[in-house]
Every structure is written in C-alpha cells, then in structure tokens.
N, C-alpha and C. Protein backbone atom coordinates (compact mmCIF):
# COMPACT_ATOMS: atom_id res chain seq x y z
N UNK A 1 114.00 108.22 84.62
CA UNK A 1 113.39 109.20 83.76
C UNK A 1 111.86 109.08 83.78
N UNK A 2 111.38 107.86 83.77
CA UNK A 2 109.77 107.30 83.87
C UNK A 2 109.21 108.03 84.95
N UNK A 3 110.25 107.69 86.12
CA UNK A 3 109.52 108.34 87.50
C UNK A 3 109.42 109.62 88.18
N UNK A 4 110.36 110.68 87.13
CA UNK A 4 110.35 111.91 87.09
C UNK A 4 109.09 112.50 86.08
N UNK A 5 108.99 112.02 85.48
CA UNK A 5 107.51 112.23 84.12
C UNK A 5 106.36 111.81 84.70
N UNK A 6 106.25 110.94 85.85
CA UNK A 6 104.91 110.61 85.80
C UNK A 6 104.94 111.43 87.17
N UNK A 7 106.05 111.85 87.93
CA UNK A 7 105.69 112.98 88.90
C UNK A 7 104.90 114.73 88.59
N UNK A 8 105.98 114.42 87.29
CA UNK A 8 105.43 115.90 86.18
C UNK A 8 103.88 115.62 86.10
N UNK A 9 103.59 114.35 85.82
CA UNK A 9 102.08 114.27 85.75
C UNK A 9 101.18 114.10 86.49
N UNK A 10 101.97 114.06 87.63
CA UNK A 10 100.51 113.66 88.75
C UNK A 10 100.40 114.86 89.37
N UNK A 11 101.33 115.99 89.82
CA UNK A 11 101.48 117.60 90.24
C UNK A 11 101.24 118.59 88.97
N UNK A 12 100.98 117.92 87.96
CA UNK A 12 100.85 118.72 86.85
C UNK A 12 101.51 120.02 86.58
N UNK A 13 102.67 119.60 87.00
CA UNK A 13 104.15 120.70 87.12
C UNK A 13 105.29 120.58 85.09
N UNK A 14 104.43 120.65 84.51
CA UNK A 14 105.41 120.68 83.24
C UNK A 14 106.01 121.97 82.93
N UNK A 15 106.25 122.84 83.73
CA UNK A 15 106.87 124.41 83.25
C UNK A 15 108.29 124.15 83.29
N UNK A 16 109.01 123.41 84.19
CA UNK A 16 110.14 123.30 84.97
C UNK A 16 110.70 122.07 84.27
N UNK A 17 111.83 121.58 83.41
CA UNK A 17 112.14 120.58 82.69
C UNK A 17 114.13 120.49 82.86
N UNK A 18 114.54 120.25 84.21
CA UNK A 18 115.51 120.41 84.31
C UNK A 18 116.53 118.87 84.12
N UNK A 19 117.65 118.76 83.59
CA UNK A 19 118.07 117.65 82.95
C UNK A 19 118.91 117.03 84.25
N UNK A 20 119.70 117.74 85.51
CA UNK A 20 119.88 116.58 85.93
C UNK A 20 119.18 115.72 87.14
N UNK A 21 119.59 114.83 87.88
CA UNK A 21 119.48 114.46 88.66
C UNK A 21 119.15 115.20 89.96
N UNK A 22 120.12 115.91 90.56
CA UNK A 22 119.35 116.97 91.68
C UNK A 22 118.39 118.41 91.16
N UNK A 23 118.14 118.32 89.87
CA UNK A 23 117.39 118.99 89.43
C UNK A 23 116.27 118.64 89.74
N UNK A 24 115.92 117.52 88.82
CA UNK A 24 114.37 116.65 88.90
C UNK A 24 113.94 116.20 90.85
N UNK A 25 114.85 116.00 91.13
CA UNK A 25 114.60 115.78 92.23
C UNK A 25 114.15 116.98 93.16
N UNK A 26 114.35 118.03 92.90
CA UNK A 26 113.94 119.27 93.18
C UNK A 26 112.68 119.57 93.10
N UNK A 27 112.63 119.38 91.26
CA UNK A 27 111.10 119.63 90.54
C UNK A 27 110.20 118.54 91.78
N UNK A 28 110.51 117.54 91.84
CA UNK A 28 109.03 116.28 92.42
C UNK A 28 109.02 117.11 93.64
N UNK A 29 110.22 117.87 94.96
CA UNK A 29 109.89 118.38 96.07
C UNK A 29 108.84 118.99 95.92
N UNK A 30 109.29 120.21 94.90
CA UNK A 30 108.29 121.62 94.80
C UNK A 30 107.02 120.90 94.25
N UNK A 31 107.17 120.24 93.43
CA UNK A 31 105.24 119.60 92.98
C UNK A 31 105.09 118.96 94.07
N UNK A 32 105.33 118.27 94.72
CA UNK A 32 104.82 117.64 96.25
C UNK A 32 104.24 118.40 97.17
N UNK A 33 105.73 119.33 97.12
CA UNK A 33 105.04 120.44 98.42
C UNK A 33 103.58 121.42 98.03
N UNK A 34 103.84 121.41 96.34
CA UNK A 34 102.83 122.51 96.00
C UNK A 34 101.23 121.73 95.87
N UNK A 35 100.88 120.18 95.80
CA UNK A 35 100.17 119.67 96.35
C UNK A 35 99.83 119.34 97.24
N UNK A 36 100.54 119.16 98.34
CA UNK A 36 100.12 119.27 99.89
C UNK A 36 99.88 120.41 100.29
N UNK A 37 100.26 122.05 100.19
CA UNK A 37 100.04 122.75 100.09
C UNK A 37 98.41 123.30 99.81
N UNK A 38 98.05 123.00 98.77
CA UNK A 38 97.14 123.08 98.12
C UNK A 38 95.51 122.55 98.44
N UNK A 39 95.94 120.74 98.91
CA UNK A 39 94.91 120.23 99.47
C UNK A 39 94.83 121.14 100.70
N UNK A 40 95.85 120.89 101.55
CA UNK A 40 96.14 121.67 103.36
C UNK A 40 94.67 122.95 103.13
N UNK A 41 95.14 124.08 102.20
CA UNK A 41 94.73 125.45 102.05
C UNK A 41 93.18 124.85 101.83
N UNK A 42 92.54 123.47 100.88
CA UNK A 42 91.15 123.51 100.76
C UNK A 42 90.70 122.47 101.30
N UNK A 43 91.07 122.11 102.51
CA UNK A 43 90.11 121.36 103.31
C UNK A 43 90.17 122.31 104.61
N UNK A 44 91.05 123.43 104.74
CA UNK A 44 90.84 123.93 106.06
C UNK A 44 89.94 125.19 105.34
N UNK A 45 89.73 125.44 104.16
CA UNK A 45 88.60 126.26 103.68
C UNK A 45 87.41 125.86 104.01
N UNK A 46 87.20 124.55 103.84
CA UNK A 46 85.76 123.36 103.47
C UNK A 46 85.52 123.42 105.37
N UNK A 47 86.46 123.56 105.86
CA UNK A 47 86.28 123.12 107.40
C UNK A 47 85.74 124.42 107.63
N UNK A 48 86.04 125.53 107.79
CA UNK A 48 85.52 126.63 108.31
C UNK A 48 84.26 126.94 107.56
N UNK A 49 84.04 126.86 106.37
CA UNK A 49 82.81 127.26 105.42
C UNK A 49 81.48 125.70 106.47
N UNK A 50 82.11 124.81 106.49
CA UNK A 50 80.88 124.10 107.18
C UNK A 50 80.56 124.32 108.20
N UNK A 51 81.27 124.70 109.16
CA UNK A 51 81.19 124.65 110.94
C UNK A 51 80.28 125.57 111.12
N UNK A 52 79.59 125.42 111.96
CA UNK A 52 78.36 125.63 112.33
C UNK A 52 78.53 126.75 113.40
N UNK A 53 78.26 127.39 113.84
CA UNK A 53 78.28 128.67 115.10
C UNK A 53 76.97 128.64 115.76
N UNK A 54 77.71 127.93 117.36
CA UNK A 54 76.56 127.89 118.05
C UNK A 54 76.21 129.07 119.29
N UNK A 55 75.21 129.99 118.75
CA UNK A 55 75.36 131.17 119.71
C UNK A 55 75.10 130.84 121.24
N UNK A 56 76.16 131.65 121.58
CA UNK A 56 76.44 131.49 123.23
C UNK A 56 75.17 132.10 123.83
N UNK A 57 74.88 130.91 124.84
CA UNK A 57 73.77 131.49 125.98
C UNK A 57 74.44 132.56 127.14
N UNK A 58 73.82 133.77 127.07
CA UNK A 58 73.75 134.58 127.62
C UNK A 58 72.89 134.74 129.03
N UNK A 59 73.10 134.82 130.41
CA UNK A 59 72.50 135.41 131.55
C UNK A 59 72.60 136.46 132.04
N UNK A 60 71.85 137.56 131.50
CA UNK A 60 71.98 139.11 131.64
C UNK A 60 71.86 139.16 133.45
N UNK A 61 70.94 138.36 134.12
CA UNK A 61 70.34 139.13 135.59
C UNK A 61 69.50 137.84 136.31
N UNK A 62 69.92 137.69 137.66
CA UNK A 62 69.55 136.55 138.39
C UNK A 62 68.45 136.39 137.91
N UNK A 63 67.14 136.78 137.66
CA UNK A 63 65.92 136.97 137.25
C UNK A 63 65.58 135.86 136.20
N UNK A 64 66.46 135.88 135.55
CA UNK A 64 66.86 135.56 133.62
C UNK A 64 67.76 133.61 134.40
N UNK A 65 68.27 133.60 135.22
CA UNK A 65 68.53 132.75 135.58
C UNK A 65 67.69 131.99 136.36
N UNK A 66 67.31 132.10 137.05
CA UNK A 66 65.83 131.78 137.96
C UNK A 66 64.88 131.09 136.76
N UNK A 67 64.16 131.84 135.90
CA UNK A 67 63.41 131.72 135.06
C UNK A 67 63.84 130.71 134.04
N UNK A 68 65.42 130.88 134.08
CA UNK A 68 65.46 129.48 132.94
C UNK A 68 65.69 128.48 133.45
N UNK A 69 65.86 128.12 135.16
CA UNK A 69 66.36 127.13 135.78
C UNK A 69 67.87 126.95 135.70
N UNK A 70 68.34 128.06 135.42
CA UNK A 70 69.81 127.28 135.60
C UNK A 70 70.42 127.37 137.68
N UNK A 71 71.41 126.37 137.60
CA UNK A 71 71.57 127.04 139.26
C UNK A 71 72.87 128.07 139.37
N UNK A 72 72.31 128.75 140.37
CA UNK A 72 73.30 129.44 140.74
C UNK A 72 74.09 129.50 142.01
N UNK A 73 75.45 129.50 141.84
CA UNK A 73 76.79 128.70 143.00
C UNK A 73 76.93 130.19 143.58
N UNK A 74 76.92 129.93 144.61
CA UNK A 74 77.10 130.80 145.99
C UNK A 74 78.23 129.61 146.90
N UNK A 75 79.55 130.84 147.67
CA UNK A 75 79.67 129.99 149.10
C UNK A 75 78.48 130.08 149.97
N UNK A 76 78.53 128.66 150.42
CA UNK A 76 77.63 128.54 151.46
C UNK A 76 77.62 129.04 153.05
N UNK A 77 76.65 129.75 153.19
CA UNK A 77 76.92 130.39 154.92
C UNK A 77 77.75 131.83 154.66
N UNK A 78 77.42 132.75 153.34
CA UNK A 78 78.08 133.96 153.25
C UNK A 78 76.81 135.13 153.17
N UNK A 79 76.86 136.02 152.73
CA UNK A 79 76.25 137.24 152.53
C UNK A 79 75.39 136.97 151.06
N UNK A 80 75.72 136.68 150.56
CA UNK A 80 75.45 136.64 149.06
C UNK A 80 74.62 135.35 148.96
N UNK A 81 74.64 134.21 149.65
CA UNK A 81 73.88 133.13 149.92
C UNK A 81 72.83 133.50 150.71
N UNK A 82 72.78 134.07 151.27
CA UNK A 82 72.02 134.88 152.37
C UNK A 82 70.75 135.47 151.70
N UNK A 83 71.21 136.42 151.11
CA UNK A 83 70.57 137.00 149.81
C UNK A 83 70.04 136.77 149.06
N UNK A 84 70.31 135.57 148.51
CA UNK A 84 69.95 134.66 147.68
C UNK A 84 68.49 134.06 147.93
N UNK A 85 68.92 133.61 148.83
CA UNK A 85 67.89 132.52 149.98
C UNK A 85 66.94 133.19 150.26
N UNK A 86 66.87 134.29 151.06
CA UNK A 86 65.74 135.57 151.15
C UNK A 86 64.92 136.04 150.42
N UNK A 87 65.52 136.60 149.02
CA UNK A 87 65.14 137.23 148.12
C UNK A 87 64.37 136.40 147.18
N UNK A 88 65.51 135.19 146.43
CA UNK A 88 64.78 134.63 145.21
C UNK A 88 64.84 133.04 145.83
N UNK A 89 63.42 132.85 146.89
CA UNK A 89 62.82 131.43 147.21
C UNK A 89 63.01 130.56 145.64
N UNK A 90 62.76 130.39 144.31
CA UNK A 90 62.71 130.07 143.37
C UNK A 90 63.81 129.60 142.78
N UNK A 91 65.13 130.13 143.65
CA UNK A 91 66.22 129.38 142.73
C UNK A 91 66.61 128.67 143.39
N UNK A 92 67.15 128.15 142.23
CA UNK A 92 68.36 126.91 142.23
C UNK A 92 69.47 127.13 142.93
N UNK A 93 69.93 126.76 144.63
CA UNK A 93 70.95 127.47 144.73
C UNK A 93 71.52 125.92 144.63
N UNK A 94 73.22 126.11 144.58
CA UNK A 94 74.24 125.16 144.91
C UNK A 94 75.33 126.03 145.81
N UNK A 95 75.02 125.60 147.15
CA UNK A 95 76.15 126.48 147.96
C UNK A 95 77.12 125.40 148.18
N UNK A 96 78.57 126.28 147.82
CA UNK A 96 79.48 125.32 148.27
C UNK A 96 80.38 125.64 149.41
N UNK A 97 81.16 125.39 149.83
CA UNK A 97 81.99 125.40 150.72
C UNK A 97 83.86 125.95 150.34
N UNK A 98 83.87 126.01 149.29
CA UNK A 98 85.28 126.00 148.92
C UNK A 98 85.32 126.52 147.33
N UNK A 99 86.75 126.99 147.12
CA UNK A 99 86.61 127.24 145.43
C UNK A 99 86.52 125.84 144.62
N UNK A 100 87.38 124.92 145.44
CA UNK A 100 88.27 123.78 144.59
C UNK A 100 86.65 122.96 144.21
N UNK A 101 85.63 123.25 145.54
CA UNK A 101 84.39 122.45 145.91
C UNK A 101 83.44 122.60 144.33
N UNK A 102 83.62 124.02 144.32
CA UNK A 102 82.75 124.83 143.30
C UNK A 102 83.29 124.74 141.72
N UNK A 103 84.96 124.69 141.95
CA UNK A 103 85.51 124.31 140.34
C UNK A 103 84.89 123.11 140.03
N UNK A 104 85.03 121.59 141.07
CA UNK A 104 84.84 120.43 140.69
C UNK A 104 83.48 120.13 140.44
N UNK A 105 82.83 121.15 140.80
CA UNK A 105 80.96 120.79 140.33
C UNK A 105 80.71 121.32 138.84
N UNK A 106 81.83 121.86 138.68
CA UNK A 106 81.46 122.32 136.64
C UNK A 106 81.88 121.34 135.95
C-alpha cells in the first residue's frame, strides 16, 4: 500500500484511486509512462529550441569557386578538364581518373 502512495506521489497521479491489486498496478504504469512521456516531449523541445543552424555554403558559378579557393574535381584528360585548364589558370583543379578515385577524395 506504501509503495503504491508514494508512486501516487512521485507522478503526482492522485485522480485515479483504484482498490485492487491489478488496479494500482495499472495506476504506477500510466504515471510512469505519463512521466517518461513528458520528460521525452521536453528535452526533445530544449534540443531543437538550442541547435544552432548552420547556413549552407553555396557555389553559384566557377568564378565564385575560384575566388574562394575551393577545388574543383574534373576527370582527368576529358573536355571539361580541358576547359578548365585553358580558361580559369587560377583554379584549383583535382583531376581524377575514376569515380571511385573522386568519391574517395571527399
């Protein structure tokens, strides 16, 4: 009886006062669940209200890339490397040879 009352008191569930045994045992589920519940709902509030949003860098135009130094992946020995090379002396190229070549350099 002690340990059904002090469940009433720690979920602060006194509406519900049922006399037997799979009763009370009921009541401590639902106050359990309705405190885990409860915390769950306000720490994933507290989590989203803090997190921070870090705006994504954007590269509109090789130009814009060049200028900020980032490099830019071309296959090597194609048309577009070619181009590259000709046009914008200033960049950063990384020519690779392969996709798998070019996945494993990110």
């Amino acid at each position: 009886d002690n340990f059904y009352l002090s469940w009433l008191n720690i979920t602060q569930n006194y509406e519900y006062a049922p006399n037997s045994f799979s009763g009370r045992l009921f009541g401590i589920s639902m106050g359990i669940f309705a405190l885990v519940m409860t915390a769950t709902y306000t720490a994933n509030l507290a989590s989203l209200l803090v997190e921070s949003k870090v705006p994504a860098f954007v590269v509109d135009s090789i130009e814009e890339a060049i200028f900020s130094k980032i490099p830019i992946c071309t296959y090597g020995n194609t048309n577009a490397d070619t181009l590259i090379k000709r046009r914008y002396q200033n960049a950063i190229r990384l020519p690779f040879s392969s996709e798998l070549e070019a996945y494993e350099a990110l």
